[in-house]
N, C-alpha and C. Protein backbone atom coordinates (compact mmCIF):
# COMPACT_ATOMS: atom_id res chain seq x y z
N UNK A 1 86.16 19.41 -10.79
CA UNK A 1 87.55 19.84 -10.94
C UNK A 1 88.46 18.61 -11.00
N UNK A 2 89.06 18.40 -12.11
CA UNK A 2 90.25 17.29 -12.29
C UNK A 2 91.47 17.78 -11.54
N UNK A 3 91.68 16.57 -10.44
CA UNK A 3 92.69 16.88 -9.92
C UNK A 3 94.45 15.99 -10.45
N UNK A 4 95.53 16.83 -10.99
CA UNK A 4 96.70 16.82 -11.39
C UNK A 4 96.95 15.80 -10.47
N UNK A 5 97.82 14.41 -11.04
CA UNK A 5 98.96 13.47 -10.01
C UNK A 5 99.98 14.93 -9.34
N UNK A 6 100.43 14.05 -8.15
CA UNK A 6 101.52 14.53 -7.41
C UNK A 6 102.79 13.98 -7.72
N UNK A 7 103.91 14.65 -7.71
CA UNK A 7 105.29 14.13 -8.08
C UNK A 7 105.89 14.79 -6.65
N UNK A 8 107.06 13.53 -5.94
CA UNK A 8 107.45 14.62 -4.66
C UNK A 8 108.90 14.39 -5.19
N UNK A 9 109.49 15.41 -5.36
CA UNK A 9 111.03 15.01 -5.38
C UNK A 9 111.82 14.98 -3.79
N UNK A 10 112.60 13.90 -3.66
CA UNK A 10 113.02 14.32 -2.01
C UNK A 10 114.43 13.48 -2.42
N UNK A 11 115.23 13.89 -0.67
CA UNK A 11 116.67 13.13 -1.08
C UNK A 11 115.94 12.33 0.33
N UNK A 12 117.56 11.52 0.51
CA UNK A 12 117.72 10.72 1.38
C UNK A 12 117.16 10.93 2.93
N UNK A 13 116.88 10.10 4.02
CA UNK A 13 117.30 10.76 5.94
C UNK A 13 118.64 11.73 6.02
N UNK A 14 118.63 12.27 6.62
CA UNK A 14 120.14 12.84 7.53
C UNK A 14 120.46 13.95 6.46
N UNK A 15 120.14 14.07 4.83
CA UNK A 15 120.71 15.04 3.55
C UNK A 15 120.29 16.12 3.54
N UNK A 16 118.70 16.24 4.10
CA UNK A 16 117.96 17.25 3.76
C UNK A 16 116.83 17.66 5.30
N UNK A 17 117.66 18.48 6.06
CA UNK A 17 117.03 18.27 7.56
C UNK A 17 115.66 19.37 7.00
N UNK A 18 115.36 20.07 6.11
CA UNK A 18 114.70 20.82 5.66
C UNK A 18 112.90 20.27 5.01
N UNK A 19 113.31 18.85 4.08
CA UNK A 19 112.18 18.50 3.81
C UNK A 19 112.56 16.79 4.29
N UNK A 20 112.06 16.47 5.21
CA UNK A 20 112.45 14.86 5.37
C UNK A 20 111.37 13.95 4.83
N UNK A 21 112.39 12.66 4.51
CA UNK A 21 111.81 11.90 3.34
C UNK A 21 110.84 10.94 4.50
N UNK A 22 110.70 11.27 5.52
CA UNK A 22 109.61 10.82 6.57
C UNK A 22 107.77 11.20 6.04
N UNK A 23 108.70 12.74 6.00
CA UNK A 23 107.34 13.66 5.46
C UNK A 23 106.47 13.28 4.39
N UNK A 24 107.95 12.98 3.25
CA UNK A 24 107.43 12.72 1.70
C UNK A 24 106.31 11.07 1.91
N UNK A 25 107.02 10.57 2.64
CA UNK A 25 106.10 9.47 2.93
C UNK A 25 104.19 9.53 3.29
N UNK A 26 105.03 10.34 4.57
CA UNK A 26 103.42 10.46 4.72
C UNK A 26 102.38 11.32 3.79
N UNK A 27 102.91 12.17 3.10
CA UNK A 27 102.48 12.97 1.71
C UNK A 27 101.84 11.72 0.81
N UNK A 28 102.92 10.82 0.53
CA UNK A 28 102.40 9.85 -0.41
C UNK A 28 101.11 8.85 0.01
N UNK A 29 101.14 8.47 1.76
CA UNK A 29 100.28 8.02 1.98
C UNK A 29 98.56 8.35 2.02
N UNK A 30 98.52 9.45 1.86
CA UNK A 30 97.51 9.95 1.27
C UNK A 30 96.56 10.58 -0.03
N UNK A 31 97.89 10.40 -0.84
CA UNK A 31 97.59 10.15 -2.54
C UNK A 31 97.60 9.30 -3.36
N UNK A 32 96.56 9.18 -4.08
CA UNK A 32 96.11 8.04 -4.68
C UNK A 32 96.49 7.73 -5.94
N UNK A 33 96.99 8.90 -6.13
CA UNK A 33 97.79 9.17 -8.14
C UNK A 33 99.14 10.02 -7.59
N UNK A 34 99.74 9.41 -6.44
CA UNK A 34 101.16 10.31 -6.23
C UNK A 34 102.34 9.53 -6.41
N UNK A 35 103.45 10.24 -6.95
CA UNK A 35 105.00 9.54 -7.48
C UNK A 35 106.15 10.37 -6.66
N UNK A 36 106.80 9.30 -6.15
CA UNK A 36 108.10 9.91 -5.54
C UNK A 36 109.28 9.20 -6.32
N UNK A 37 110.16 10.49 -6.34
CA UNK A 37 111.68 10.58 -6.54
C UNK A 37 112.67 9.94 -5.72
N UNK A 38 113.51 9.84 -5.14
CA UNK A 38 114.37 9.89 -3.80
C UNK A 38 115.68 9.79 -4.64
N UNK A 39 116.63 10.96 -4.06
CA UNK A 39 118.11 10.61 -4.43
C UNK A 39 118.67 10.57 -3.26
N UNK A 40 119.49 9.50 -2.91
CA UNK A 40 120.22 9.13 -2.13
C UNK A 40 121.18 10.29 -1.99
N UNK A 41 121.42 11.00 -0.35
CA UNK A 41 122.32 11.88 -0.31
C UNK A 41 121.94 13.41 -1.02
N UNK A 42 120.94 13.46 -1.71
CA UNK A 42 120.79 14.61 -2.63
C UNK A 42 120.82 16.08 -1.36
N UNK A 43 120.61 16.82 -2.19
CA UNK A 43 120.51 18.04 -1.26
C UNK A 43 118.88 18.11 -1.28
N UNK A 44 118.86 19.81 -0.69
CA UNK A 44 117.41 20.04 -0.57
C UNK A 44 116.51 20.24 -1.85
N UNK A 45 117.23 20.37 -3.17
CA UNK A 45 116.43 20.61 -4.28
C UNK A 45 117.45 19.51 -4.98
N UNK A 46 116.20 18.52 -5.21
CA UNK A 46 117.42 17.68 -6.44
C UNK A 46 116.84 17.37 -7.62
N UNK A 47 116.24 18.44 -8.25
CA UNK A 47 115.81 18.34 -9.88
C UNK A 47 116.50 19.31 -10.22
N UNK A 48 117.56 19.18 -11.66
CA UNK A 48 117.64 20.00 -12.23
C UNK A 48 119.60 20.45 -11.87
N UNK A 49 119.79 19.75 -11.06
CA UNK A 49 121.23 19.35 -10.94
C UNK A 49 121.83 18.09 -11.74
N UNK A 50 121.69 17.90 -12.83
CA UNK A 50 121.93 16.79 -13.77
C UNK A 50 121.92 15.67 -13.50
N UNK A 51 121.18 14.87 -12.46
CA UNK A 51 121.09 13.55 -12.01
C UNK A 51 120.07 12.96 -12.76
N UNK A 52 120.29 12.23 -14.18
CA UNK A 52 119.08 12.06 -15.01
C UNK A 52 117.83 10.87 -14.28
N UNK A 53 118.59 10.80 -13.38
CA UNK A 53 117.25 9.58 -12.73
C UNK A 53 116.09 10.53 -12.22
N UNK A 54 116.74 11.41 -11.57
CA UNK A 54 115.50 12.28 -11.57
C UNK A 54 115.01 13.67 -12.10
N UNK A 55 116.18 14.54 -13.39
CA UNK A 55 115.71 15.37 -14.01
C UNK A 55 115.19 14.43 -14.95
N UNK A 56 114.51 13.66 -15.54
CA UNK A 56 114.13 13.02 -16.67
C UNK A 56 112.62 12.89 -16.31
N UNK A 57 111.97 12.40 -15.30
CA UNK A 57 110.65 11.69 -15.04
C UNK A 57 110.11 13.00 -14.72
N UNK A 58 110.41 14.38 -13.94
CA UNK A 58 110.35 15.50 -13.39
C UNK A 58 110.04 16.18 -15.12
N UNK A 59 110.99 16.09 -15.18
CA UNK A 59 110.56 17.14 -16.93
C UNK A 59 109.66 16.30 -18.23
N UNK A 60 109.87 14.43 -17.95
CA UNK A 60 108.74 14.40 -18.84
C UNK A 60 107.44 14.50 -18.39
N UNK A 61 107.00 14.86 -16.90
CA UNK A 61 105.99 14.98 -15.93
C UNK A 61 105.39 16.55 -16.77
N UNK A 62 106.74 17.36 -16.45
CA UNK A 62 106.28 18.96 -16.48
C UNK A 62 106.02 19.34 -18.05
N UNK A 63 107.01 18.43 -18.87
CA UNK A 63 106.53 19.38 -20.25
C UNK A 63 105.82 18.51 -21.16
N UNK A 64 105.72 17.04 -20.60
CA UNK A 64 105.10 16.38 -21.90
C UNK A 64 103.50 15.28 -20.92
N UNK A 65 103.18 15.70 -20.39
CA UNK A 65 102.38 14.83 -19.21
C UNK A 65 102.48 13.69 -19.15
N UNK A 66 104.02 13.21 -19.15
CA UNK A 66 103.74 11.71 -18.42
C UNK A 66 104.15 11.36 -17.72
N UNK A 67 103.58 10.69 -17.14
CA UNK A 67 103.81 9.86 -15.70
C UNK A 67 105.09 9.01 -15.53
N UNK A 68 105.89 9.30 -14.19
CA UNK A 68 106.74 7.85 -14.50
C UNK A 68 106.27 6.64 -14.32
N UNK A 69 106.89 5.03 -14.52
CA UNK A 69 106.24 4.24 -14.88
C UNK A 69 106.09 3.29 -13.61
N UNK A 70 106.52 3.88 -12.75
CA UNK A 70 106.36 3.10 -10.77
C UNK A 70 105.93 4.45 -10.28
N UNK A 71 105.33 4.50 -8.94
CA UNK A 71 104.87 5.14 -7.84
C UNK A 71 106.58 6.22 -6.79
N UNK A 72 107.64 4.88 -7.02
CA UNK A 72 108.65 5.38 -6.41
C UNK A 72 109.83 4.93 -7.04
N UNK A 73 110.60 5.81 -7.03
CA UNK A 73 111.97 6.06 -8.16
C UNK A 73 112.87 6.17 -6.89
N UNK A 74 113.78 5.47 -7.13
CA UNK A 74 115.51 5.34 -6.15
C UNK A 74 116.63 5.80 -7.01
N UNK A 75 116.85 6.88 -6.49
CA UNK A 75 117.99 7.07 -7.46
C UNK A 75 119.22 7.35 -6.71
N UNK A 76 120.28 6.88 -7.92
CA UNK A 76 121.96 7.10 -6.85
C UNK A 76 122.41 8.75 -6.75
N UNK A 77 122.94 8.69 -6.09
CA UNK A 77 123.39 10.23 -6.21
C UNK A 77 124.62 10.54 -4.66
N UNK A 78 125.26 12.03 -4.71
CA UNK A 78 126.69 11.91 -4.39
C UNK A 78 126.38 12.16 -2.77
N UNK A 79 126.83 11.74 -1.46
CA UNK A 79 126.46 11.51 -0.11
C UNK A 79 127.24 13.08 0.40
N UNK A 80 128.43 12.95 -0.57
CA UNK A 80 129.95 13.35 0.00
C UNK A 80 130.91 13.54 -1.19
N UNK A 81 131.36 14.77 -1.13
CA UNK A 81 132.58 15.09 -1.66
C UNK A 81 133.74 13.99 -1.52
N UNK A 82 134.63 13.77 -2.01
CA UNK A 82 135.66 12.95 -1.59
C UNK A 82 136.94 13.65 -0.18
N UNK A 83 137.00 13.15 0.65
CA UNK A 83 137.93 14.00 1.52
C UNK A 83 139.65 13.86 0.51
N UNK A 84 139.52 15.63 1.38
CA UNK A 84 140.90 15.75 0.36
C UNK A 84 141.75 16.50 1.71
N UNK A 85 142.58 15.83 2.10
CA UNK A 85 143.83 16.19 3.30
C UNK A 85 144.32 17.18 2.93
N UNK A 86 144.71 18.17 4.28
CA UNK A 86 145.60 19.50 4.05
C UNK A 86 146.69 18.79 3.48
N UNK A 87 147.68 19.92 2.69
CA UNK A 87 149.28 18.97 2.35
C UNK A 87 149.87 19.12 3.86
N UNK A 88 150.86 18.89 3.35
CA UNK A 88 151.87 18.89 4.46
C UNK A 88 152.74 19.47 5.08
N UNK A 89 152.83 19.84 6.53
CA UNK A 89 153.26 20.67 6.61
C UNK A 89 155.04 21.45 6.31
N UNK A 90 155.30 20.12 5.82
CA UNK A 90 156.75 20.53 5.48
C UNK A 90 156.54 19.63 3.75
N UNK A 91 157.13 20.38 3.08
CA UNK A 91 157.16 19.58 1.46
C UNK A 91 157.91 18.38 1.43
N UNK A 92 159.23 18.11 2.32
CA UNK A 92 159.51 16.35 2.42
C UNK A 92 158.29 15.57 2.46
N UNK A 93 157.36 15.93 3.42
CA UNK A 93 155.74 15.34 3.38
C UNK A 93 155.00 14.58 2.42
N UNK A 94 155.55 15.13 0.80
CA UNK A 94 155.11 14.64 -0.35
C UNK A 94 155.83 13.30 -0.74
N UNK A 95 155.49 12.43 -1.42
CA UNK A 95 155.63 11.26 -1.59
C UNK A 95 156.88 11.44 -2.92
N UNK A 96 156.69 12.48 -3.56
CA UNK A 96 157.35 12.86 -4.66
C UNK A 96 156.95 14.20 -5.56
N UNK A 97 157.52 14.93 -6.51
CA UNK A 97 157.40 15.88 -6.87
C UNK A 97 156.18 16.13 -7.26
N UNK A 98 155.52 14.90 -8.07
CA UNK A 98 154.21 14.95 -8.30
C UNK A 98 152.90 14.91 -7.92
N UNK A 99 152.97 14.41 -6.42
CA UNK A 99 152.31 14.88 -5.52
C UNK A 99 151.91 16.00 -4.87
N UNK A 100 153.42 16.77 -4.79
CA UNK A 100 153.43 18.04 -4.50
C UNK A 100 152.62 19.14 -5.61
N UNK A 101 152.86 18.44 -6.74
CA UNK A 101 152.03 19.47 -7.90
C UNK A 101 150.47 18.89 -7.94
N UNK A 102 150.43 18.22 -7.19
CA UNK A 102 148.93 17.79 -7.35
C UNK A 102 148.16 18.32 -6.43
N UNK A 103 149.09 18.75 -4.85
CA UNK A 103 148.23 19.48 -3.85
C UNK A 103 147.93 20.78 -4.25
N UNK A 104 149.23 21.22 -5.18
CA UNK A 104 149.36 22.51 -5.33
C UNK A 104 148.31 23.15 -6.41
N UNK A 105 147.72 21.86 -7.84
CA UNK A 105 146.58 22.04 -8.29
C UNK A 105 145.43 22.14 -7.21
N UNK A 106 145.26 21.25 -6.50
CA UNK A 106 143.80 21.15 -5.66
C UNK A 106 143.82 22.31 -5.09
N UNK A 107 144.64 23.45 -4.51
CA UNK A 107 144.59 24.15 -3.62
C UNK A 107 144.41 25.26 -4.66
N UNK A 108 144.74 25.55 -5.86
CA UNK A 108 144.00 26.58 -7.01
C UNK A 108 142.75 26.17 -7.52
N UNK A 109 142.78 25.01 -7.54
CA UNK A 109 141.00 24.79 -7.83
C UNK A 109 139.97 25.42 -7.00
N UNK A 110 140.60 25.27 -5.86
CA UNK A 110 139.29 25.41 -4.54
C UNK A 110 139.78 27.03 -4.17
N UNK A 111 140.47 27.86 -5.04
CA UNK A 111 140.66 29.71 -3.91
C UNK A 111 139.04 29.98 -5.49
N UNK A 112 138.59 31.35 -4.80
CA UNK A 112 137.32 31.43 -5.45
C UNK A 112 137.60 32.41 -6.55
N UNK A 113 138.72 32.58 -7.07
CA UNK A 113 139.33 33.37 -8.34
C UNK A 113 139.29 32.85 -9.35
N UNK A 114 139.70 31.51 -8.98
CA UNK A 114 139.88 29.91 -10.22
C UNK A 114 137.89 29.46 -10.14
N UNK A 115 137.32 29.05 -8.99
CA UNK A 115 136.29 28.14 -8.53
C UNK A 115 135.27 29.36 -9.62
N UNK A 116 135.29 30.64 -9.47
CA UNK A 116 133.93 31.31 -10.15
C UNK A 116 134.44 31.75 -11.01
N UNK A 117 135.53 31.58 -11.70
CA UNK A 117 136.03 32.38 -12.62
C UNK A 117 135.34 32.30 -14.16
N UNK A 118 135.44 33.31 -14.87
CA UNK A 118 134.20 33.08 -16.12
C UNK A 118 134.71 32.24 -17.29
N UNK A 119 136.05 32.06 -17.00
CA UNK A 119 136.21 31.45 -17.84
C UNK A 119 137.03 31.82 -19.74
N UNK A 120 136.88 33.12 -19.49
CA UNK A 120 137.41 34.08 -20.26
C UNK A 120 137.98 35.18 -19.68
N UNK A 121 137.69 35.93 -18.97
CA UNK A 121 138.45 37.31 -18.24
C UNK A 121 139.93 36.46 -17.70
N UNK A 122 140.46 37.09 -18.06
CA UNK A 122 141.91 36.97 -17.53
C UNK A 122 142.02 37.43 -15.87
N UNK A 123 142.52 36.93 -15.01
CA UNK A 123 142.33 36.31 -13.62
C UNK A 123 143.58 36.66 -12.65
N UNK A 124 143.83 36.55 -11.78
CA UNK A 124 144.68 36.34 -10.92
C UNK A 124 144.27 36.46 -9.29
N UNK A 125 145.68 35.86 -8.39
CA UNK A 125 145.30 35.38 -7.05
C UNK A 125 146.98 36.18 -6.60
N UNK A 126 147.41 36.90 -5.76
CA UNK A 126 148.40 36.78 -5.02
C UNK A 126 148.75 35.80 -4.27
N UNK A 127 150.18 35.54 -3.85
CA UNK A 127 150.16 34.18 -2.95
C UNK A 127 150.87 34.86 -1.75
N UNK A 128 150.21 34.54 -0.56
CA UNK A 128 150.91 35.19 1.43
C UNK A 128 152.00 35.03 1.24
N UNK A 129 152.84 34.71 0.56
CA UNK A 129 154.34 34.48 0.97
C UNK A 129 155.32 35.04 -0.46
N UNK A 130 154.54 36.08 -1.20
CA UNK A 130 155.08 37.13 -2.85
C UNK A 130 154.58 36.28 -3.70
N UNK A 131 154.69 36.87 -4.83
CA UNK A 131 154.43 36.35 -6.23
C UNK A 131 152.79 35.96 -6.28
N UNK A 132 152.58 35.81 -7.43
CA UNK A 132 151.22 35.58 -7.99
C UNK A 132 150.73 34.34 -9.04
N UNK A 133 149.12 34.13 -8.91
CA UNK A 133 149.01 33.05 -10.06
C UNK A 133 148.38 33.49 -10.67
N UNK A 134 148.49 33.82 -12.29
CA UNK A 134 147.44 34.19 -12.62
C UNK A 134 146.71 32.98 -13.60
N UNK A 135 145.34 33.71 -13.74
CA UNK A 135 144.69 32.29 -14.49
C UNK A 135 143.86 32.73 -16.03
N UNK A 136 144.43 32.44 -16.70
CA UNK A 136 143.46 32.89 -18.51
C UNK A 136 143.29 31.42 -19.25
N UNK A 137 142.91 31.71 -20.39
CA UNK A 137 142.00 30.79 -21.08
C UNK A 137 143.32 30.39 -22.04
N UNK A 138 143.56 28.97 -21.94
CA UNK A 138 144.25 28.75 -23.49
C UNK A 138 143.48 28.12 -24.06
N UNK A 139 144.46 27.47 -25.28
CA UNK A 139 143.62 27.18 -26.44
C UNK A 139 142.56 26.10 -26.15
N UNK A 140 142.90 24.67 -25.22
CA UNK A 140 141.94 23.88 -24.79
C UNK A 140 141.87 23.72 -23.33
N UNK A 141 141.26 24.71 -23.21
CA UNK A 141 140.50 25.01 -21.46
C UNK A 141 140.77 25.92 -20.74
N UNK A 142 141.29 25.36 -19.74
CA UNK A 142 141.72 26.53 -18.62
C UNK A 142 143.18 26.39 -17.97
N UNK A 143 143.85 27.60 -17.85
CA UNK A 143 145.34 27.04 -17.60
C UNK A 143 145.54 28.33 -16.07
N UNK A 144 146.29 27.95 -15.85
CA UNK A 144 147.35 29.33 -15.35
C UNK A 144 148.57 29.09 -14.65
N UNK A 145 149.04 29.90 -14.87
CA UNK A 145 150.90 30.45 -14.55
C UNK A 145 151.19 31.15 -13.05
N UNK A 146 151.68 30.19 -12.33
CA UNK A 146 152.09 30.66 -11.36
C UNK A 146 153.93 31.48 -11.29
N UNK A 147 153.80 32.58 -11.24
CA UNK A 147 154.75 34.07 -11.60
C UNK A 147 155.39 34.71 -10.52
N UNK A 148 156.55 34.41 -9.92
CA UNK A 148 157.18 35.03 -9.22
C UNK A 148 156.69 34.26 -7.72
N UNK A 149 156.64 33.22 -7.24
CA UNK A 149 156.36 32.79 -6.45
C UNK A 149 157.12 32.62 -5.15
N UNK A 150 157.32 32.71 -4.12
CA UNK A 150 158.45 32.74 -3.34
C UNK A 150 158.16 31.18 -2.24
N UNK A 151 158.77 30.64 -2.35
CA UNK A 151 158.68 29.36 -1.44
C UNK A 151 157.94 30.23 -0.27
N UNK A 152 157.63 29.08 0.61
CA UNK A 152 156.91 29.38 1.89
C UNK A 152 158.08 29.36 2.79
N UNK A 153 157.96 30.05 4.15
CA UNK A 153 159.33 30.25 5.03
C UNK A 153 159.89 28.59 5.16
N UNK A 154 159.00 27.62 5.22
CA UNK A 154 159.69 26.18 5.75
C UNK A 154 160.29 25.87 4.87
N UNK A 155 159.84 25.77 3.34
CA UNK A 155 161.09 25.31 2.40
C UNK A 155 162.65 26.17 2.59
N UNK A 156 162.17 27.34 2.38
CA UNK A 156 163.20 28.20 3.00
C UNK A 156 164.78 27.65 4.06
N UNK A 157 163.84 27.21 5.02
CA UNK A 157 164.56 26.51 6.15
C UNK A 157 165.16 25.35 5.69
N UNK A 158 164.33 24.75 5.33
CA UNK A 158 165.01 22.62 4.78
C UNK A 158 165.81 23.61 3.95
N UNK A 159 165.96 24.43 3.07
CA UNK A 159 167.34 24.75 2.24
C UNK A 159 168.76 25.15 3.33
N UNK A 160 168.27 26.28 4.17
CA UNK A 160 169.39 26.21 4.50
C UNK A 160 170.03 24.92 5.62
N UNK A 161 168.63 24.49 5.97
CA UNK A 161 169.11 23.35 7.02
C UNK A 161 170.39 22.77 7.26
């Protein structure tokens, strides 16, 4: 019986408390025709999430039989999201108007109306304090119109302050 090389895909220590790259080690130390992956930071499955360092050697492994060309592959990959600060709690907080429209994008990116949206169905989100956003398709990409919106009670206040 011909026995198939091993390919281990694994991420980093501390990324993946599920398969540790301790393990993958000792896996490798006992194969004699075995190839490891490693993405730095990766999650628990990291083929096939577009990181070509390691969907590339993985799929020319699976569909065309070849081998990659070392035993062990290092690849870069993301640890961490970038931290992104609540805004602020009063809108003076903002540095300038454009700031303020920039929290106010990040905070429609991330509600899960915009985040799963298909992309064609026409959309919307109410906002806690009246009015609505809704979200549809224009001509190049994705847009939406925030409609009847009512400040939050604190702007409210700095007005009549």
């Amino acid at each position: 019986m011909n026995r198939l090389p091993e390919l281990l895909p694994d991420a980093t220590p501390g990324s993946d408390g599920a398969t540790p790259l301790a393990n993958a080690y000792r896996i490798m130390d006992h194969l004699t025709d075995g190839y490891l992956a490693v993405e730095q930071g990766g999650p628990h499955v990291i083929f096939g999430w577009g990181n070509t360092c390691v969907d590339e050697p993985v799929t020319a492994y699976l569909v065309e039989d070849t081998l990659p060309s070392q035993r062990e592959t290092s690849c870069d990959g993301v640890v961490i999201d970038p931290y992104v600060p609540l805004p602020p709690k009063e809108a003076t907080g903002f540095a300038d108007p454009l700031e303020g429209m920039a929290s106010f994008d990040t905070e429609i990116q991330s509600i899960p109306e915009y985040y799963y949206w298909d992309g064609e169905t026409p959309s919307g989100v109410g906002c806690t304090f009246g009015g609505d956003c809704c979200i549809r398709a224009i001509r190049r990409g994705r847009g939406f119109h925030a409609h009847g919106l009512r400040p939050h009670p604190w702007i409210r206040r700095e007005r009549e302050g």
